[in-house]
PDB file of N, CA and C in Angstrom:
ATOM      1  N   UNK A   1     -31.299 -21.119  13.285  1.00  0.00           N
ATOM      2  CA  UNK A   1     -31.136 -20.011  12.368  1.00  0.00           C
ATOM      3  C   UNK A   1     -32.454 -19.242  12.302  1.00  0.00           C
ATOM      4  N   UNK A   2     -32.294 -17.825  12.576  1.00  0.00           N
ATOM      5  CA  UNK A   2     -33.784 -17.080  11.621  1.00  0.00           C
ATOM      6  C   UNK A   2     -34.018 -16.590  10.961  1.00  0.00           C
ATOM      7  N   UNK A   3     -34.820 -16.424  10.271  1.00  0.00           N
ATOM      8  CA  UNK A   3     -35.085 -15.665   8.898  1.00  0.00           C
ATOM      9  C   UNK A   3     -36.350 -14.962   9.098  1.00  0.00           C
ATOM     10  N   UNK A   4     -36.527 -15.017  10.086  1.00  0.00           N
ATOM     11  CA  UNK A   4     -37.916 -13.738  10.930  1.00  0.00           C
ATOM     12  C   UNK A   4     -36.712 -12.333   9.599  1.00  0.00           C
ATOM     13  N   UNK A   5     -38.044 -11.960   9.114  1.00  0.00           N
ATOM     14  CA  UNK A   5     -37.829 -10.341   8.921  1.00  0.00           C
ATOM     15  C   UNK A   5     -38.757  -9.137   9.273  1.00  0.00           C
ATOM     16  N   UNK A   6     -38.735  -8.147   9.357  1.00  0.00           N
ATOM     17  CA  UNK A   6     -40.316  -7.352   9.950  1.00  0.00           C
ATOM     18  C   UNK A   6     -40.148  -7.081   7.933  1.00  0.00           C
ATOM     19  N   UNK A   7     -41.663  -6.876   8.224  1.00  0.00           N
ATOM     20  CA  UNK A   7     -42.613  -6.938   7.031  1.00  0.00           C
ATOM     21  C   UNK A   7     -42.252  -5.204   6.338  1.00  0.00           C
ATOM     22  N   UNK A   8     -41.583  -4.641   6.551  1.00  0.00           N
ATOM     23  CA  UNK A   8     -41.351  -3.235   6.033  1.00  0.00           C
ATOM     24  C   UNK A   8     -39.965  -3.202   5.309  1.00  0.00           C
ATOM     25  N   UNK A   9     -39.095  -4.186   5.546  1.00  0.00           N
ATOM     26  CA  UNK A   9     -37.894  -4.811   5.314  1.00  0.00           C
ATOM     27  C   UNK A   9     -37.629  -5.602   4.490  1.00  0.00           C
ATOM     28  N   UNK A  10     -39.154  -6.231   4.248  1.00  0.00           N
ATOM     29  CA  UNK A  10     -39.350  -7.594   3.231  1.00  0.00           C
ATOM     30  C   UNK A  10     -40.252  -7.138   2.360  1.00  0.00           C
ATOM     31  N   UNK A  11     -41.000  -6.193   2.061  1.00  0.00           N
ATOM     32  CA  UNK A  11     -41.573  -5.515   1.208  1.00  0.00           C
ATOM     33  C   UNK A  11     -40.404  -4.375   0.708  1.00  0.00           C
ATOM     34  N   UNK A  12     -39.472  -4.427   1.127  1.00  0.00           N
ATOM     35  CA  UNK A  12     -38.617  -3.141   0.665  1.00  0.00           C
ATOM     36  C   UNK A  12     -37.785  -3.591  -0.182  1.00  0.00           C
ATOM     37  N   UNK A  13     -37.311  -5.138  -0.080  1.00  0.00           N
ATOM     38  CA  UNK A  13     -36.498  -6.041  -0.687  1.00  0.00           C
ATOM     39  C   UNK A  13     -37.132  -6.817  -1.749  1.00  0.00           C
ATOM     40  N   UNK A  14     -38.258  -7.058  -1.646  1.00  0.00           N
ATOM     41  CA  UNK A  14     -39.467  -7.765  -2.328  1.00  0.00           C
ATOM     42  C   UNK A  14     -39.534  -6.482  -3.942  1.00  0.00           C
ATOM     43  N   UNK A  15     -39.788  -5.479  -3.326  1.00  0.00           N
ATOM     44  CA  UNK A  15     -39.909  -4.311  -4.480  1.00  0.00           C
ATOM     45  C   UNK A  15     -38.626  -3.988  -5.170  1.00  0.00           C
ATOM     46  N   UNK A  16     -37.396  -4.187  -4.620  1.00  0.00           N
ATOM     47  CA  UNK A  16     -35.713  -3.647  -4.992  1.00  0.00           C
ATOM     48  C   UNK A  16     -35.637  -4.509  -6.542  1.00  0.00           C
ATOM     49  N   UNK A  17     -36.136  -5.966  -5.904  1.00  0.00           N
ATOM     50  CA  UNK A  17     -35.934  -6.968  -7.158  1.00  0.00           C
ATOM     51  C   UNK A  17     -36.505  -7.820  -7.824  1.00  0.00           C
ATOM     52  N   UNK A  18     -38.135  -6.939  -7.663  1.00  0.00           N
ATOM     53  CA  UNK A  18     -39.610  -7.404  -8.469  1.00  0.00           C
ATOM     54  C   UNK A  18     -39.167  -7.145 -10.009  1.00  0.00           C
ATOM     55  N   UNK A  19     -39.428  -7.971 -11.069  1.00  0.00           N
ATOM     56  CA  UNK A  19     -39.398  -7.523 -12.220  1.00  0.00           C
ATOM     57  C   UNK A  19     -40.421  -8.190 -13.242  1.00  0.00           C
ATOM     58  N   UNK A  20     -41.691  -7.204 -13.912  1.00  0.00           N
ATOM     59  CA  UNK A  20     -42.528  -8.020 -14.400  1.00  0.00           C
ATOM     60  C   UNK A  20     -42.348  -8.820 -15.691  1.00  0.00           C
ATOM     61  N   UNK A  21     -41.186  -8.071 -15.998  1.00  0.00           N
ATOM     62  CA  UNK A  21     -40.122  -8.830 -17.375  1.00  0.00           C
ATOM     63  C   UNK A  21     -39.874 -10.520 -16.984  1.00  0.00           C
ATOM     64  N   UNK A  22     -39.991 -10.423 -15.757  1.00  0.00           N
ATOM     65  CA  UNK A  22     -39.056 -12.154 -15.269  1.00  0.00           C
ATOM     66  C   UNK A  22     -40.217 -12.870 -15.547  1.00  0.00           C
ATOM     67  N   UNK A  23     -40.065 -14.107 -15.934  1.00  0.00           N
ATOM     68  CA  UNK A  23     -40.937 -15.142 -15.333  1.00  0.00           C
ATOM     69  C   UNK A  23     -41.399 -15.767 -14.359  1.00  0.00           C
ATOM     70  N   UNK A  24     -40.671 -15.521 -13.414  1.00  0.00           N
ATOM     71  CA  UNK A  24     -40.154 -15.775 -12.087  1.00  0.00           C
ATOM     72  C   UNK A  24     -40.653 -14.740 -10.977  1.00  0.00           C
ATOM     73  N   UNK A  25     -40.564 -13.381 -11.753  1.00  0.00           N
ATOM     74  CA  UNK A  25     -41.212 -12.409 -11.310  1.00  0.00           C
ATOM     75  C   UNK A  25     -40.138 -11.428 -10.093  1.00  0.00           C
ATOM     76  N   UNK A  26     -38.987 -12.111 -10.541  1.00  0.00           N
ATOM     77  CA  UNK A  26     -37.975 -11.153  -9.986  1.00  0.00           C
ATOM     78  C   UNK A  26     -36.855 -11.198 -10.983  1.00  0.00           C
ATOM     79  N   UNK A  27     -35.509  -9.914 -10.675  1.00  0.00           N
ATOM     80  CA  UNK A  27     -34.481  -9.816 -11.501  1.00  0.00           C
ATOM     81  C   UNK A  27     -33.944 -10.626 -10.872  1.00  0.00           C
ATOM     82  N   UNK A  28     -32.899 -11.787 -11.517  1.00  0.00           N
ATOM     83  CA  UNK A  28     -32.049 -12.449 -11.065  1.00  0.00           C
ATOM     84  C   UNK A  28     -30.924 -11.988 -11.167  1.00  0.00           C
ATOM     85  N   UNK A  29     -30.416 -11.377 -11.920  1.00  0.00           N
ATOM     86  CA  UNK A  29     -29.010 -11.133 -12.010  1.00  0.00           C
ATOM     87  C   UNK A  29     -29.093  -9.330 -10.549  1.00  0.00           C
ATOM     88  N   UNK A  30     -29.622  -9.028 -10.204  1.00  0.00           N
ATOM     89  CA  UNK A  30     -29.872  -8.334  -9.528  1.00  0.00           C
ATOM     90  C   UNK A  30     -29.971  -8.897  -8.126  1.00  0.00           C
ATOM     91  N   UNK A  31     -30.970 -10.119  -8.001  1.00  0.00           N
ATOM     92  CA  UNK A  31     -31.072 -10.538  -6.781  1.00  0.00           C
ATOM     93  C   UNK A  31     -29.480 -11.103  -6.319  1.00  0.00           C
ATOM     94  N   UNK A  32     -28.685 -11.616  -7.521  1.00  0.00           N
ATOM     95  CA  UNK A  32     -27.747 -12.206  -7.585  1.00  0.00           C
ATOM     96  C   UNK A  32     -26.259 -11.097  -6.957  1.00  0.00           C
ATOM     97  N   UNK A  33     -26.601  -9.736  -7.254  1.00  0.00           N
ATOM     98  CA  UNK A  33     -25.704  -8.807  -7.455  1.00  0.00           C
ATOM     99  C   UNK A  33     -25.706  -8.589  -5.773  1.00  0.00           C
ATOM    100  N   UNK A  34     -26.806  -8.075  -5.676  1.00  0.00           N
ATOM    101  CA  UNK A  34     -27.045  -7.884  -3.913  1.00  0.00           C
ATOM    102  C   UNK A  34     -26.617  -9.112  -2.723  1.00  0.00           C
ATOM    103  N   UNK A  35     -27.280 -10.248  -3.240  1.00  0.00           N
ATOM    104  CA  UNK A  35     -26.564 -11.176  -2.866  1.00  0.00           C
ATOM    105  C   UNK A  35     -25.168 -11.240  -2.216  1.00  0.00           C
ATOM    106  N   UNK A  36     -24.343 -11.227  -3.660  1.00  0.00           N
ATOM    107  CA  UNK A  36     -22.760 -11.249  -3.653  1.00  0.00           C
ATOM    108  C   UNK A  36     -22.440 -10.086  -2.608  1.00  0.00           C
ATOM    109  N   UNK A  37     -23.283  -8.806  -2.510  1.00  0.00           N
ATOM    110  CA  UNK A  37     -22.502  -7.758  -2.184  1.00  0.00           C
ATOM    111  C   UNK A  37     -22.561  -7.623  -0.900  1.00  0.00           C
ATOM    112  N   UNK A  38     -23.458  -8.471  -0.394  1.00  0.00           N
ATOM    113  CA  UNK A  38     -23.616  -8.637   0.978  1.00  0.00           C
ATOM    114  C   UNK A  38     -23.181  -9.585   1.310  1.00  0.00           C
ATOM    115  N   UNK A  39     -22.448 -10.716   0.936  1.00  0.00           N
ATOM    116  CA  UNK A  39     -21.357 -11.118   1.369  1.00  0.00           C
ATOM    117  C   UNK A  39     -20.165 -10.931   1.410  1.00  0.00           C
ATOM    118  N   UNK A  40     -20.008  -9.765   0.326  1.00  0.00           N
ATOM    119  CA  UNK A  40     -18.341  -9.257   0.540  1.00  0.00           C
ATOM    120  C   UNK A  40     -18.462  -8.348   1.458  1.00  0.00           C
ATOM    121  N   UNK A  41     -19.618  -7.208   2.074  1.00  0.00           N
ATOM    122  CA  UNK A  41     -19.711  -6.787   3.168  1.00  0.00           C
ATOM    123  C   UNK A  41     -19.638  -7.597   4.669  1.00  0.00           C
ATOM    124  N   UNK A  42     -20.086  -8.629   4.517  1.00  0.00           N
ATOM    125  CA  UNK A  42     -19.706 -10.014   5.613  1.00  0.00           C
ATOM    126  C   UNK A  42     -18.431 -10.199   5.723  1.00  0.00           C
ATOM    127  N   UNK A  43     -17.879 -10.571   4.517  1.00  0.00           N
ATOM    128  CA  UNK A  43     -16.209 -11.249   4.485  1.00  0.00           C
ATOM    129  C   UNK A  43     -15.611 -10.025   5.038  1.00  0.00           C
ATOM    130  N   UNK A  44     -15.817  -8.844   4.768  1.00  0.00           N
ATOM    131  CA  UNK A  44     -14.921  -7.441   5.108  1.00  0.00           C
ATOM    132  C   UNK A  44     -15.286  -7.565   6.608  1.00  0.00           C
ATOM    133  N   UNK A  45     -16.224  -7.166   7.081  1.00  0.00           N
ATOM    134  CA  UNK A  45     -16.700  -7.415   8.899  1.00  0.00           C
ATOM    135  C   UNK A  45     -15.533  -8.046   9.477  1.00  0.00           C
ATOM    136  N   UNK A  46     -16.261  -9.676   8.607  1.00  0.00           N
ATOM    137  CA  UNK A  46     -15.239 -11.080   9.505  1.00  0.00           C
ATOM    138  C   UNK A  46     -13.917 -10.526   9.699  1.00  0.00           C
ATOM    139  N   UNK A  47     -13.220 -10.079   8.337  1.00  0.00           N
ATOM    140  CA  UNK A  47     -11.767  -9.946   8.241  1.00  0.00           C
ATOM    141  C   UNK A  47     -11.113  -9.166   9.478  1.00  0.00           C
ATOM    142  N   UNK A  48     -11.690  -7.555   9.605  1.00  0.00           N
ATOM    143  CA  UNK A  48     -11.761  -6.837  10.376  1.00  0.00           C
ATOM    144  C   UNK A  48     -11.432  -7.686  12.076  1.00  0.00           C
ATOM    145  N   UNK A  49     -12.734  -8.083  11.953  1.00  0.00           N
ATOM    146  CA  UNK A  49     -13.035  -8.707  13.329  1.00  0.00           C
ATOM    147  C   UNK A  49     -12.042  -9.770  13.908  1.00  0.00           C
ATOM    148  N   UNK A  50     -11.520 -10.435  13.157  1.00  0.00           N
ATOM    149  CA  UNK A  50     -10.369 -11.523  13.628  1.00  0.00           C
ATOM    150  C   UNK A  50      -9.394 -10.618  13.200  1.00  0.00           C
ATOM    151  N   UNK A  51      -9.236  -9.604  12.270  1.00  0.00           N
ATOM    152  CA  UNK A  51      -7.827  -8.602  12.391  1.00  0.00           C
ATOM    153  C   UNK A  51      -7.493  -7.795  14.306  1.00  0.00           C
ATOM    154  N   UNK A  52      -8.852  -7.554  14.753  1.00  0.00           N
ATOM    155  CA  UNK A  52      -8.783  -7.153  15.844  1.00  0.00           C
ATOM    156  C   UNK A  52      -8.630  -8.322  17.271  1.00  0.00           C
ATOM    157  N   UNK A  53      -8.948  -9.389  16.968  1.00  0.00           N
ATOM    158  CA  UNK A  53      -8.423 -10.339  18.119  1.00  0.00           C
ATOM    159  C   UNK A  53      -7.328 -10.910  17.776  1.00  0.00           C
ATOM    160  N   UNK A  54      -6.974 -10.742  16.650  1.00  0.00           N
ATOM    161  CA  UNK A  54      -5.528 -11.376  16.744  1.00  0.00           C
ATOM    162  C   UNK A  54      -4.535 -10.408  17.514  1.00  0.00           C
ATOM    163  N   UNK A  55      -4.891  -9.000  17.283  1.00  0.00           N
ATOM    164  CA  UNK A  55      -4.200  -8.423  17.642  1.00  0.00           C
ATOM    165  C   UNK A  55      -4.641  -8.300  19.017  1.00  0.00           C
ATOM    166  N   UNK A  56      -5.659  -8.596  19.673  1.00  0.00           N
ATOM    167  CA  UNK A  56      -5.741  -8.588  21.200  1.00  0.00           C
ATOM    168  C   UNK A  56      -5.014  -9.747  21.772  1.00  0.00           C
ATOM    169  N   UNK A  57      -4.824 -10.452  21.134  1.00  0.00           N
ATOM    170  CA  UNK A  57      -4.398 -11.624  21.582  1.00  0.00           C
ATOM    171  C   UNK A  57      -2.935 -11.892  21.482  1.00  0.00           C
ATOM    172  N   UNK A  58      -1.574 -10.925  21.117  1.00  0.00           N
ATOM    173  CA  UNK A  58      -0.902 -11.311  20.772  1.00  0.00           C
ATOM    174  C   UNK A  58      -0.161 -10.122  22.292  1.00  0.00           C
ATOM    175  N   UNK A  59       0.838 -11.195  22.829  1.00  0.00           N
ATOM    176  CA  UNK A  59       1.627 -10.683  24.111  1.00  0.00           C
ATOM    177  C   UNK A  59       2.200  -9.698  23.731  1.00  0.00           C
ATOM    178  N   UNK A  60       1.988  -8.518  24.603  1.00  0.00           N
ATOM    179  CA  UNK A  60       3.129  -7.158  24.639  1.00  0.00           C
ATOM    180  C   UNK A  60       4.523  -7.630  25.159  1.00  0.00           C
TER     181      UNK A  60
END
């Protein structure tokens, strides 16, 4: 697995959900939001993507 990111990408994400309110020093319910939303952008892809080989795959 990698988790290489370029450094303009990770400072861009680093700043989206810095919060000096946190203790932690980020928003969680934010980091949490993006999170989720980029996995329902994943699940939508996947869906797509096996919607299209099933249908390659099925005899004329």
């Amino acid at each position: 697995m990698n988790f290489e990111i370029d450094k303009a990408t990770y400072e861009a994400i680093a700043k989206e959900i810095h919060s000096d309110q946190s203790p932690v020093g980020i928003d969680a319910k934010k980091t949490h939001i993006l999170i989720l939303h980029q996995l329902q952008e994943l699940n939508a892809r996947l869906t797509r993507m096996e919607a299209k080989m099933e249908a390659q795959a099925k005899p004329e």
